[in-house]
Protein backbone atom coordinates (compact mmCIF):
# COMPACT_ATOMS: atom_id res chain seq x y z
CA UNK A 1 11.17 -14.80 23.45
CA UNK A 2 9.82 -18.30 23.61
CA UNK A 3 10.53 -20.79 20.92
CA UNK A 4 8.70 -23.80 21.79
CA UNK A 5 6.05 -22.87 18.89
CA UNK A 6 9.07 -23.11 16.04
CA UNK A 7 10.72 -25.84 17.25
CA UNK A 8 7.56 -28.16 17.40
CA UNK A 9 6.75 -27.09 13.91
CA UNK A 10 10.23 -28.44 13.23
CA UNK A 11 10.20 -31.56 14.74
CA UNK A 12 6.57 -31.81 13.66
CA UNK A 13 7.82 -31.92 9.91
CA UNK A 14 10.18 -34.15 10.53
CA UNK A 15 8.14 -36.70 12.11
CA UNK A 16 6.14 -36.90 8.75
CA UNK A 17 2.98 -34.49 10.52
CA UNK A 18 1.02 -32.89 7.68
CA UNK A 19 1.10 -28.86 7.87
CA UNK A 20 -2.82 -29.11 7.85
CA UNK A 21 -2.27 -31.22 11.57
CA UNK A 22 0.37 -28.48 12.53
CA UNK A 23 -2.17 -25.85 11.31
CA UNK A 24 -4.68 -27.26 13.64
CA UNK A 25 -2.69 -26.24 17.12
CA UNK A 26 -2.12 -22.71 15.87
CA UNK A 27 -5.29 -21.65 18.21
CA UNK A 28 -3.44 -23.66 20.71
CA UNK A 29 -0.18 -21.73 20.47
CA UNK A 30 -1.38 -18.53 20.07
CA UNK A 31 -4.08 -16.34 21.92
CA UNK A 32 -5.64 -18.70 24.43
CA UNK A 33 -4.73 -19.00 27.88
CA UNK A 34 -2.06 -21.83 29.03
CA UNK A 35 0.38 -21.48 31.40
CA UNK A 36 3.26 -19.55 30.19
CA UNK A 37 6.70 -17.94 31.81
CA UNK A 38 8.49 -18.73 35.22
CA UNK A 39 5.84 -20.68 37.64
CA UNK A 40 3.85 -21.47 35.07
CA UNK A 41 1.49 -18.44 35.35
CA UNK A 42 -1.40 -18.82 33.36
CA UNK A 43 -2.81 -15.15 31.32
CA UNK A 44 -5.30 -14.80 29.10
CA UNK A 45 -3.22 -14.17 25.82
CA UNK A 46 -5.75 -12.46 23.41
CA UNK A 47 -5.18 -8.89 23.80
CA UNK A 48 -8.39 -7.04 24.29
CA UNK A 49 -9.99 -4.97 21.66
CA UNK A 50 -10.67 -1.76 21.58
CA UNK A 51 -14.66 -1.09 21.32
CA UNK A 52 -15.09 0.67 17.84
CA UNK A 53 -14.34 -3.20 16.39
CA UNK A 54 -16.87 -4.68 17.54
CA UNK A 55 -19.98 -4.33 15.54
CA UNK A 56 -23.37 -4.49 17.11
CA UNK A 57 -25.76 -6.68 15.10
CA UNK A 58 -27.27 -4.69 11.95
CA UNK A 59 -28.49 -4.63 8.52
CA UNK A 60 -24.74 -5.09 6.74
CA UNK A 61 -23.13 -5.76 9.72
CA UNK A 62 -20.41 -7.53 8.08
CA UNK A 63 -19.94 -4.87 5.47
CA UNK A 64 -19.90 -2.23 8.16
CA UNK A 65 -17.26 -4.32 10.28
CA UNK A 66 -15.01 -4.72 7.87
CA UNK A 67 -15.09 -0.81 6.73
CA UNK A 68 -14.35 -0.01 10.21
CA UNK A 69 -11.50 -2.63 10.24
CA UNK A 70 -10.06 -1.07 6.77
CA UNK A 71 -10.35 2.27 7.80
CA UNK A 72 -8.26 1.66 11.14
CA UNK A 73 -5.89 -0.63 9.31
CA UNK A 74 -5.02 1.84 6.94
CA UNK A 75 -3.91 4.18 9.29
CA UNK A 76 -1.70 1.91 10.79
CA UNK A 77 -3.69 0.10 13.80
CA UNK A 78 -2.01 -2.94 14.66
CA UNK A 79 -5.49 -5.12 15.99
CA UNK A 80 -7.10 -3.92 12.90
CA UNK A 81 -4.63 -5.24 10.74
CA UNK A 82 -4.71 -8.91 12.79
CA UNK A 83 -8.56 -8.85 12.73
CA UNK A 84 -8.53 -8.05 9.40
CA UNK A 85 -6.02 -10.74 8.20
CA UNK A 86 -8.35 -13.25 10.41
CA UNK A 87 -11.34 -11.96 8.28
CA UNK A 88 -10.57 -12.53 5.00
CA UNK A 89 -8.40 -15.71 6.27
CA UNK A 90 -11.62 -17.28 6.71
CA UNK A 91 -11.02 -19.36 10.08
CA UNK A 92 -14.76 -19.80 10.56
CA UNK A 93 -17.61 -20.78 8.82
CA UNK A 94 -18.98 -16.99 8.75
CA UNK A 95 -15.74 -15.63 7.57
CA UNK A 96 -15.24 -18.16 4.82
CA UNK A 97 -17.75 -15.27 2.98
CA UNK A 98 -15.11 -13.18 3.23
CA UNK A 99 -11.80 -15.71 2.17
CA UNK A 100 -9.19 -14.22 0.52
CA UNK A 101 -5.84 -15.73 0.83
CA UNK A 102 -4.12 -12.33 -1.01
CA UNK A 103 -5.75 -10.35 1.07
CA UNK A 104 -5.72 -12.38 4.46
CA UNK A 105 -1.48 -12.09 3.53
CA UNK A 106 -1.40 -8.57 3.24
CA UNK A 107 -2.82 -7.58 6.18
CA UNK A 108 -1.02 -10.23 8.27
CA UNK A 109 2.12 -9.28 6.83
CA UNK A 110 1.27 -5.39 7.72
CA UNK A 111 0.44 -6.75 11.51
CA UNK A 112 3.58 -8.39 11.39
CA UNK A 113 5.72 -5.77 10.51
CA UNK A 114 3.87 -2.86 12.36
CA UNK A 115 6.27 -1.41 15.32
CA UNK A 116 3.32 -1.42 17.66
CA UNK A 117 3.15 -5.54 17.70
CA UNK A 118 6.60 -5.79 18.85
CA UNK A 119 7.80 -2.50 20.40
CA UNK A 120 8.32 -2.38 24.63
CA UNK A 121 5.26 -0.92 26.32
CA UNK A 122 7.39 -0.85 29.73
CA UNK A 123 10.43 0.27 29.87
CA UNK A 124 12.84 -0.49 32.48
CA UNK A 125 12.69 -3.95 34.84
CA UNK A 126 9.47 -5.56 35.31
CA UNK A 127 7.32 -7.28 37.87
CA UNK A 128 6.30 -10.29 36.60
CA UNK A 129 2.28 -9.63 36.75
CA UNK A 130 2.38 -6.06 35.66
CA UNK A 131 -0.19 -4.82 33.29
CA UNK A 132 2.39 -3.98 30.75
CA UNK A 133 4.33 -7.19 30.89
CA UNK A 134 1.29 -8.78 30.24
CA UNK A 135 0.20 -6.80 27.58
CA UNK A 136 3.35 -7.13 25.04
CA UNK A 137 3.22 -11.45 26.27
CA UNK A 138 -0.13 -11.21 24.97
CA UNK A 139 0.92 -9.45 21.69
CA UNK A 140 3.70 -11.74 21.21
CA UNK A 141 1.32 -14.43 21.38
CA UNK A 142 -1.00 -12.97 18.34
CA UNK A 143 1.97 -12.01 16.53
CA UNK A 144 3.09 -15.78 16.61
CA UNK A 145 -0.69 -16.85 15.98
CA UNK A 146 -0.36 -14.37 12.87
CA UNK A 147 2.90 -15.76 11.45
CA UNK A 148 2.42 -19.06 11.27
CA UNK A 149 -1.50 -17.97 9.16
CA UNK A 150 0.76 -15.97 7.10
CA UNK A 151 3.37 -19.43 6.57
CA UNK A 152 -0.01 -20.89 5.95
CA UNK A 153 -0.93 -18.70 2.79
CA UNK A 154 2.29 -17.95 1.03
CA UNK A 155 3.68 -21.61 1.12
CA UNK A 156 0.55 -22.14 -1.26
CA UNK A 157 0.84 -19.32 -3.32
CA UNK A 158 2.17 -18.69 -6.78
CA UNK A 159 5.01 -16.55 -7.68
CA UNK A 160 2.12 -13.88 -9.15
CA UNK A 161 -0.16 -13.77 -6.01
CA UNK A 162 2.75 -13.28 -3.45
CA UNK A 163 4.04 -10.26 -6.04
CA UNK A 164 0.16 -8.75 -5.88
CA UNK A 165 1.05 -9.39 -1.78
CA UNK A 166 3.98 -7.38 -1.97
CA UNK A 167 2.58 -4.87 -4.37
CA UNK A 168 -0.27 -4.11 -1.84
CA UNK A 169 1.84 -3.68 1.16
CA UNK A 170 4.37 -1.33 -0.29
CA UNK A 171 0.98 0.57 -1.48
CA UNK A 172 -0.69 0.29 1.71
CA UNK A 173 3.00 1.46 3.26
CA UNK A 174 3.56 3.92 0.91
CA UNK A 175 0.03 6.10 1.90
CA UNK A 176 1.19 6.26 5.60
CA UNK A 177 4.47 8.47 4.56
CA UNK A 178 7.45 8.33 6.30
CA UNK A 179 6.39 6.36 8.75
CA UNK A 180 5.52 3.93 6.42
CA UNK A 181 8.86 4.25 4.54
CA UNK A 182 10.74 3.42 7.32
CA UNK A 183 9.07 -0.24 7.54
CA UNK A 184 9.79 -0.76 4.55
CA UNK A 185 13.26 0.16 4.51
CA UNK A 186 13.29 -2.33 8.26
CA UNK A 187 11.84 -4.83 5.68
CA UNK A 188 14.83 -4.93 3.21
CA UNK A 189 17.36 -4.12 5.84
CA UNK A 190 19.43 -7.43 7.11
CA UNK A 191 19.91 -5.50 10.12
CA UNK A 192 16.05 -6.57 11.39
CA UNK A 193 13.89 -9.76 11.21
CA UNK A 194 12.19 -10.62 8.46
CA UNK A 195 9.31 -8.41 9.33
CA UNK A 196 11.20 -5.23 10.17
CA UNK A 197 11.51 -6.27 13.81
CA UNK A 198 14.08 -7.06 16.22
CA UNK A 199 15.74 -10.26 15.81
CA UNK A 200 14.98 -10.99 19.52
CA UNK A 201 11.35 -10.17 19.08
CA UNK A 202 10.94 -12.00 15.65
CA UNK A 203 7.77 -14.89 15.60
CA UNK A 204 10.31 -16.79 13.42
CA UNK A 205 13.22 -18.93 14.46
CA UNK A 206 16.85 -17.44 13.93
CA UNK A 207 17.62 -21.28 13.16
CA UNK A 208 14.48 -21.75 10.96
CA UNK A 209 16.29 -18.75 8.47
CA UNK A 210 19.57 -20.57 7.70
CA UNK A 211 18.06 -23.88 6.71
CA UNK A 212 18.41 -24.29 2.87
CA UNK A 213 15.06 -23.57 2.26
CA UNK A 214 13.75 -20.72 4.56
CA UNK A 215 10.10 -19.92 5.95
CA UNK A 216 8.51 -18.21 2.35
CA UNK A 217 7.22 -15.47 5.33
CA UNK A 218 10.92 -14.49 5.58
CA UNK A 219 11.75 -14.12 1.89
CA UNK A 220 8.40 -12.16 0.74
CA UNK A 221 10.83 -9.09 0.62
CA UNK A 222 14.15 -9.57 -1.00
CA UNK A 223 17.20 -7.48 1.33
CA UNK A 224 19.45 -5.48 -0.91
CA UNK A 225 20.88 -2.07 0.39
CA UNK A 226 19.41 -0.09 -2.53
CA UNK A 227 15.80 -0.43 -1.41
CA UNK A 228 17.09 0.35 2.27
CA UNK A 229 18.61 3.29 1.10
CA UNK A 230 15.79 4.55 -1.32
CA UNK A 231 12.76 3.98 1.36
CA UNK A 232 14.99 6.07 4.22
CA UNK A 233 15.66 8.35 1.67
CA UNK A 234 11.73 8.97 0.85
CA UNK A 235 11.22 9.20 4.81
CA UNK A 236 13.79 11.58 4.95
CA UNK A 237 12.36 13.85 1.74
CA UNK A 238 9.04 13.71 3.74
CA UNK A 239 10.42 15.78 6.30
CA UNK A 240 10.96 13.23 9.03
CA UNK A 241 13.22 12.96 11.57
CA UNK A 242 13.52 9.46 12.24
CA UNK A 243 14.42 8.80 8.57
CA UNK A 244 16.74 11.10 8.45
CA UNK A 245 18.98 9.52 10.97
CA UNK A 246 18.43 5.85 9.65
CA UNK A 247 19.78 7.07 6.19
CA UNK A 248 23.26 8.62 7.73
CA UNK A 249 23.64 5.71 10.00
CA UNK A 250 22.80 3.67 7.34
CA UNK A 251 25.24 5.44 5.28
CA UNK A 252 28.22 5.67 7.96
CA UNK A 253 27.53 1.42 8.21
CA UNK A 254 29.75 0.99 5.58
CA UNK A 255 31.69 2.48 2.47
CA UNK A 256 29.76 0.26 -0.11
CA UNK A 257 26.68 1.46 1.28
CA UNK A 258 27.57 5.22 1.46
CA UNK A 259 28.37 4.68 -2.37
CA UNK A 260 25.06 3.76 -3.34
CA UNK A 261 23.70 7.09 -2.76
CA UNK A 262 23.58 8.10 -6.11
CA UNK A 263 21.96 5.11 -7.66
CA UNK A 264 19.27 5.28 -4.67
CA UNK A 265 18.77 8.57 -4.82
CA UNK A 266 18.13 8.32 -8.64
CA UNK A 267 15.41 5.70 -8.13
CA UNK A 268 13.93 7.45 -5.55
CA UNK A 269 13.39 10.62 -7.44
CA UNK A 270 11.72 7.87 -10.15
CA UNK A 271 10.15 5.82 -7.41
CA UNK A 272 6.07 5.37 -7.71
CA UNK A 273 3.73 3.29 -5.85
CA UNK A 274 2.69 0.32 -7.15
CA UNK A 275 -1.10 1.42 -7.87
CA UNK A 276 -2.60 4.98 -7.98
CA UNK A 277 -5.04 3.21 -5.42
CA UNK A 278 -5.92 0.47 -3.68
CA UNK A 279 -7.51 -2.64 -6.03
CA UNK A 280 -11.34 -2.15 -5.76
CA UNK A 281 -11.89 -6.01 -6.16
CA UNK A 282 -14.81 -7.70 -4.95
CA UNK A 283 -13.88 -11.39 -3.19
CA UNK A 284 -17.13 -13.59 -2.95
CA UNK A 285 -18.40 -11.73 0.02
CA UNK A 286 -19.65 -9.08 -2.15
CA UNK A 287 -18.21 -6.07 -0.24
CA UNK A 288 -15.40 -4.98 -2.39
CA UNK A 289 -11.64 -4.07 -1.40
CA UNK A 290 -11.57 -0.09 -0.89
CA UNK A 291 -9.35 2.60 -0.08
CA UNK A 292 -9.36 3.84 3.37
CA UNK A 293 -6.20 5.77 3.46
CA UNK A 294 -6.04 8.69 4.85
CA UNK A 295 -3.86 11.48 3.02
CA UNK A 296 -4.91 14.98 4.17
CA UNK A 297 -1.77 16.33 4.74
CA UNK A 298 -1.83 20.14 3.32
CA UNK A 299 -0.02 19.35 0.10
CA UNK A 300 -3.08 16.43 -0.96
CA UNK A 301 -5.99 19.13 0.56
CA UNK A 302 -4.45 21.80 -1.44
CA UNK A 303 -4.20 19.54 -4.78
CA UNK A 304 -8.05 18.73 -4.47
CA UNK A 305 -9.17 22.43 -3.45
CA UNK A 306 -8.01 23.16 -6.69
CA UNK A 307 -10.01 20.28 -8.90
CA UNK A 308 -12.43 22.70 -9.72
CA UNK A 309 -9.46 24.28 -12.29
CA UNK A 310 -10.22 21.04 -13.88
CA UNK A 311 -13.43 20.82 -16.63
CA UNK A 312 -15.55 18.07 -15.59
CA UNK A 313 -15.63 17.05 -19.37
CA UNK A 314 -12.54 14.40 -18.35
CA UNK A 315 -14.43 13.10 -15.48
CA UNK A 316 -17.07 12.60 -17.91
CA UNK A 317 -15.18 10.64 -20.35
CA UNK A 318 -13.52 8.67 -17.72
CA UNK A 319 -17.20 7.80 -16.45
CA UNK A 320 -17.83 6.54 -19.79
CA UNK A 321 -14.95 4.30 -20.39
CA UNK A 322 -15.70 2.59 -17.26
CA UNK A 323 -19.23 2.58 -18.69
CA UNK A 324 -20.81 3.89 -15.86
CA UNK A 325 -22.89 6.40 -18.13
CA UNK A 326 -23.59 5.62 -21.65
CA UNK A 327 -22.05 8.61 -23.41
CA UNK A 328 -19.56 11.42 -21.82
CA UNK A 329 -20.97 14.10 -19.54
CA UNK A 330 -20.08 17.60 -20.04
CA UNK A 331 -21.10 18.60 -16.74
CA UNK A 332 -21.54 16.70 -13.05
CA UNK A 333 -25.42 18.20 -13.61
CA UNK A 334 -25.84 15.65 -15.84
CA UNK A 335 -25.09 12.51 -14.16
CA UNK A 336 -28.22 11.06 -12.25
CA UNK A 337 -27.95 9.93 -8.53
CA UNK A 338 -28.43 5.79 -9.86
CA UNK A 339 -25.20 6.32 -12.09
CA UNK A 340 -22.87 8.41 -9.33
CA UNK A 341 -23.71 5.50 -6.72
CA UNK A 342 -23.43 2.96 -9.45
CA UNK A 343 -19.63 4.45 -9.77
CA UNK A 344 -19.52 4.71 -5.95
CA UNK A 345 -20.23 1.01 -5.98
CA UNK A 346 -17.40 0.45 -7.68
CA UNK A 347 -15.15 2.16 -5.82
CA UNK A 348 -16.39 0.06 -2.43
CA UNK A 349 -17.46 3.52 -1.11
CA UNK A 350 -20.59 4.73 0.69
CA UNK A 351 -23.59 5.21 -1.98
CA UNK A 352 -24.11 8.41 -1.08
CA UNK A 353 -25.31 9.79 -4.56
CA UNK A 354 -22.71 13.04 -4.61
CA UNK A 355 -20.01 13.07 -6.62
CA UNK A 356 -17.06 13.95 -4.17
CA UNK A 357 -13.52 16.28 -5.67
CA UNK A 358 -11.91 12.84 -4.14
CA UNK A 359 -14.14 10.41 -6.21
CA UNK A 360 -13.61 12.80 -9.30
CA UNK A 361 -9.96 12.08 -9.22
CA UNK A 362 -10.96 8.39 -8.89
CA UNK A 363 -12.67 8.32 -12.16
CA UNK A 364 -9.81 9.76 -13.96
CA UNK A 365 -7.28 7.30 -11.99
CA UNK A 366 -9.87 4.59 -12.21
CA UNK A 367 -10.03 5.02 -15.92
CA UNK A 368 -6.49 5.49 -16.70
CA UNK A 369 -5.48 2.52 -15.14
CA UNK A 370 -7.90 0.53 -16.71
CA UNK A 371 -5.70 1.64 -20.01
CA UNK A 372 -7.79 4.86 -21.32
CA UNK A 373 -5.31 6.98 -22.92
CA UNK A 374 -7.49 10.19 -22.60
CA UNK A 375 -7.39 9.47 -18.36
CA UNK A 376 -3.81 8.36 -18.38
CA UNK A 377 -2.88 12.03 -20.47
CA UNK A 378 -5.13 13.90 -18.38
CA UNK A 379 -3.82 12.62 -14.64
CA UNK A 380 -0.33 13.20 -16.06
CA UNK A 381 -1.16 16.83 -15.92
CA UNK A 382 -2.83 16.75 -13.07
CA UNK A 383 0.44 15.42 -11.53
CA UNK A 384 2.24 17.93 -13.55
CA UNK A 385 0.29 20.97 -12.38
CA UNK A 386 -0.84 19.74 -8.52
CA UNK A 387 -4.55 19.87 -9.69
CA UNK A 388 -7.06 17.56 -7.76
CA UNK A 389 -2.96 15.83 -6.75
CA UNK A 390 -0.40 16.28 -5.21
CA UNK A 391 2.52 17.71 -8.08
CA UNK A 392 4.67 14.86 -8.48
CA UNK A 393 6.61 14.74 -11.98
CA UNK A 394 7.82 11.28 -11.33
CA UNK A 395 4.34 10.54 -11.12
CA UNK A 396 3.82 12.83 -14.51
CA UNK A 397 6.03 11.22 -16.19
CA UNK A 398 5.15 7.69 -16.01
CA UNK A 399 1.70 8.78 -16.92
CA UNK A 400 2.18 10.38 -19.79
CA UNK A 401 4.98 7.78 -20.93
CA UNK A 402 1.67 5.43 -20.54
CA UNK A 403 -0.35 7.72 -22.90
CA UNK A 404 2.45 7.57 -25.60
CA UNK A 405 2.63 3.96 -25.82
CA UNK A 406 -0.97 4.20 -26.59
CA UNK A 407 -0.08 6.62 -29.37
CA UNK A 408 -1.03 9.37 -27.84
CA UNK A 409 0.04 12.69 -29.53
CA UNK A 410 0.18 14.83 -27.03
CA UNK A 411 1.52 12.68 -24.39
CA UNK A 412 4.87 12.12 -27.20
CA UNK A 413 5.44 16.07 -27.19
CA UNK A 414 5.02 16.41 -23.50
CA UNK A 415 7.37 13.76 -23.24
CA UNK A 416 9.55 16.11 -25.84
CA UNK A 417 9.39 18.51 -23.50
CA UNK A 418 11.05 16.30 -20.15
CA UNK A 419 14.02 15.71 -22.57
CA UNK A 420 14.29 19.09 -24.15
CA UNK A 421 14.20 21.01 -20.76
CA UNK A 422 15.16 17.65 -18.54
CA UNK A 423 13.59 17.10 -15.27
CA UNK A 424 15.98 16.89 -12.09
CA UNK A 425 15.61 13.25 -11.00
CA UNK A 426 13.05 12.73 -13.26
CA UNK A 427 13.97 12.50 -16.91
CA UNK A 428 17.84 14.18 -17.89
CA UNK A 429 18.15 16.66 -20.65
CA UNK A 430 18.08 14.17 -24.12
CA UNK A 431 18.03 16.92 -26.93
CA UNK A 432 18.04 13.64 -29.25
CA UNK A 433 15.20 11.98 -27.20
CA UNK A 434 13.46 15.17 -27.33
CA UNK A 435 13.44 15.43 -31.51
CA UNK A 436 12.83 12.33 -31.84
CA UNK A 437 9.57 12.68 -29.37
CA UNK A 438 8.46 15.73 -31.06
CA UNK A 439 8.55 14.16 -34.71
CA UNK A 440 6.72 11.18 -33.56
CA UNK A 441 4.10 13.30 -32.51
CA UNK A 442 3.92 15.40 -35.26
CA UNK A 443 3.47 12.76 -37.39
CA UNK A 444 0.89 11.23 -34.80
CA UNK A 445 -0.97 15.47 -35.50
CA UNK A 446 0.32 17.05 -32.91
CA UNK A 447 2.18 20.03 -34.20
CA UNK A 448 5.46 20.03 -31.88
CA UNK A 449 5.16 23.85 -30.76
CA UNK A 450 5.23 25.61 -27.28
CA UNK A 451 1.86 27.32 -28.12
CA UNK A 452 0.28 23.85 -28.42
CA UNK A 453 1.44 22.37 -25.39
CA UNK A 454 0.11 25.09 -23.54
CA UNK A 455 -3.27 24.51 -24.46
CA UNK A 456 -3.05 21.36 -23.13
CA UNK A 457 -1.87 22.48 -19.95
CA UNK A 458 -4.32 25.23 -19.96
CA UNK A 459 -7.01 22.59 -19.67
CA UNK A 460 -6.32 22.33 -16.33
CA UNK A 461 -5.85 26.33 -15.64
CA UNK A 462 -9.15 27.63 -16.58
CA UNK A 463 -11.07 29.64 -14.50
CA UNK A 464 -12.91 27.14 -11.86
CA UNK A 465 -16.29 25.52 -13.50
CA UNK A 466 -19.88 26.76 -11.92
């Protein structure tokens, strides 16, 4: 790996150069061409892009672009993420429409850490003008390009924006399964770079993370062994391989670390993502932040297949916190096309003027995060039941903990019930947490019997709507 870049940023500082003069020879240093390895060979250093970024000139072009871009970032694309970062980085005077510094970090800081910036495309020796050498000098370049953007944006940020950075990441990480729970584990893990990477193949100087006050690009994640363990631990629950293996090597490291085991394992049955989805904001560009991930494994398609168990009545409500409609809707028949693509809007998804199972569940999870304690009862038993997603009692649970504190009756004697009966890794059996819960919500009118709580489950067990 070259250096040159880190040191000169160095000696740059030292010599009294603002970081706004440094900034200004990033281009320089990262994907132009210059002469570069033994001889001095000169290669263009940009890697090439693959076709479906580049948007042909259109009504909404930039809107369209940067769907595309999300879409393929999302799912993991390691240009996409770059191009994206560069968008809302706003380098140019056309991107500026798009700036975003919490943004612009996120996706650099996904580039950064993807596997396919900094993994070997040859194996074995190599001639020095083969396609492949080239290809990983030219992605070494971009990655370096990206880092020193990314130094760029968190050296100016507050304690609160670089959380919402992390936040988004472990989100955006978190939708890719175990795949994505592996980075993250490589992110916590002293064992890699700062980015999950190879020491070797890190953008930032080994020397540059012992000074007394490190690059704020290596300390966005803190490295403890508990969040090692719990993300390898989710990879491995997710059926994968891979994470399987890191956790017993992991494990075998050391004894400390094979006694943590219970402690991780205990958050991890707790563990949930940071948002139900991604944050529909809308920077100044006016094309809001939306969710492109992809989740259609058979668990997710099952969970919406059966949203139809569901009466549309919450959906309705939901649509009329967020004020969407002006009163609830007891059917979908009774939305008009202007109010579904007013919601659709606000999701940052295409207007198409039909209500999708997908954008159903959004309304609910839209609503309850937005503090509705109707939504936030109802999507706890969803979760509870695997209707419209995936069953997931951690998930459950926090919902309907976020129902009580709103007073909710119901929510206090389902709550009742995860002490009384005790959920494995979820809540333990608490017959004193479970009285308590069940007077609170009789006094709140709920009467604390079985009968009762299954006609609040049955809401979401009734014979599929027409």
């Amino acid at each position: 790996m070259v250096h040159g870049e880190g040191r000169l940023f160095r000696e740059g500082a030292r010599k009294g150069l603002t970081l706004a003069v440094l900034l200004s020879l990033v281009p320089l240093l990262g994907c132009e061409p210059k002469p570069h390895g033994p001889g001095g060979r000169s290669a263009n250093l940009a890697c090439p892009r693959p076709q479906a970024f580049l948007g042909a000139p259109e009504f909404n072009a930039q809107e369209t672009e940067i769907r595309t871009l999300r879409r393929h970032a999302f799912a993991g694309d390691f240009f996409a993420q770059l191009d994206l970062g560069r968008r809302y980085s706003g380098r140019d005077a056309e991107q500026r429409k798009t700036y975003d510094p919490v943004e612009a970090a996120v996706w650099l800081e996904l580039a950064l850490s993807n596997p396919d910036g900094f993994s070997p495309t040859v194996t074995g020796p190599r001639r020095r003008h083969e396609r492949g050498a080239q290809f990983e000098d030219c992605r070494e370049a971009e990655r370096r390009s990206a880092y020193f953007a990314l130094e760029h944006l968190l050296s100016r940020m507050s304690s609160e924006e670089r959380q919402q950075v992390r936040d988004r990441v472990i989100y955006v990480l978190s939708t890719q399964g175990a795949s994505g729970f592996r980075t993250l584990a490589r992110l916590h893990d002293v064992g890699f770079g700062p980015f999950g990477d190879p020491y070797d193949a890190s953008p930032i100087d080994e020397r540059d993370l012992r000074d007394r006050r490190p690059p704020a690009a290596a300390t966005l994640f803190t490295r403890n062994d508990v969040d090692v363990y719990l993300f390898n631990y989710l990879a491995a629950q997710a059926g994968d391989v891979a994470g399987y293996v890191m956790l017993k090597d992991f494990e075998r490291s050391s004894a400390n670390r094979a006694a943590l085991g219970a402690d991780a394992e205990a958050k991890a049955n707790r563990w949930v993502p940071p948002f139900e989805f991604y944050p529909p904001e809308a920077p100044e560009s006016g094309v809001p932040h939306s969710d492109e991930s992809v989740r259609a494994s058979e668990t997710e398609t099952l969970a919406l297949a059966r949203l139809d168990e569901l009466p549309f009545v919450h959906v309705g409500h939901a649509l009329a916190y967020l004020q969407v409609i002006p009163k609830p809707a007891d059917e979908l028949s009774d939305l008009s096309v202007t109010e579904i693509q007013t919601f659709q809007a606000m999701l940052g998804r295409p207007m198409t003027g039909k209500l999708t199972s997908l954008e159903e569940v959004r309304a609910i999870q839209y609503a309850a995060v937005n503090g509705q304690a109707r939504s936030q009862l109802a999507l706890a038993v969803m979760y509870a039941e695997g209707v419209g997603v995936p069953r997931d009692y951690a998930k459950a649970f926090y919902w309907f903990s976020q129902a009580d504190r709103q007073g909710s009756a119901e929510a206090k004697y389902a709550m009742s019930t995860f002490f009384s009966l005790g959920v494995e890794g979820v809540a333990d059996q608490d017959k004193a947490s479970a009285v308590v819960y069940q007077i609170d919500g009789a006094l709140a009118g709920f009467k604390p019997s079985a009968q009762r709580l299954r006609e609040l489950l049955a809401q979401v067990s009734r014979a599929p709507r027409t």
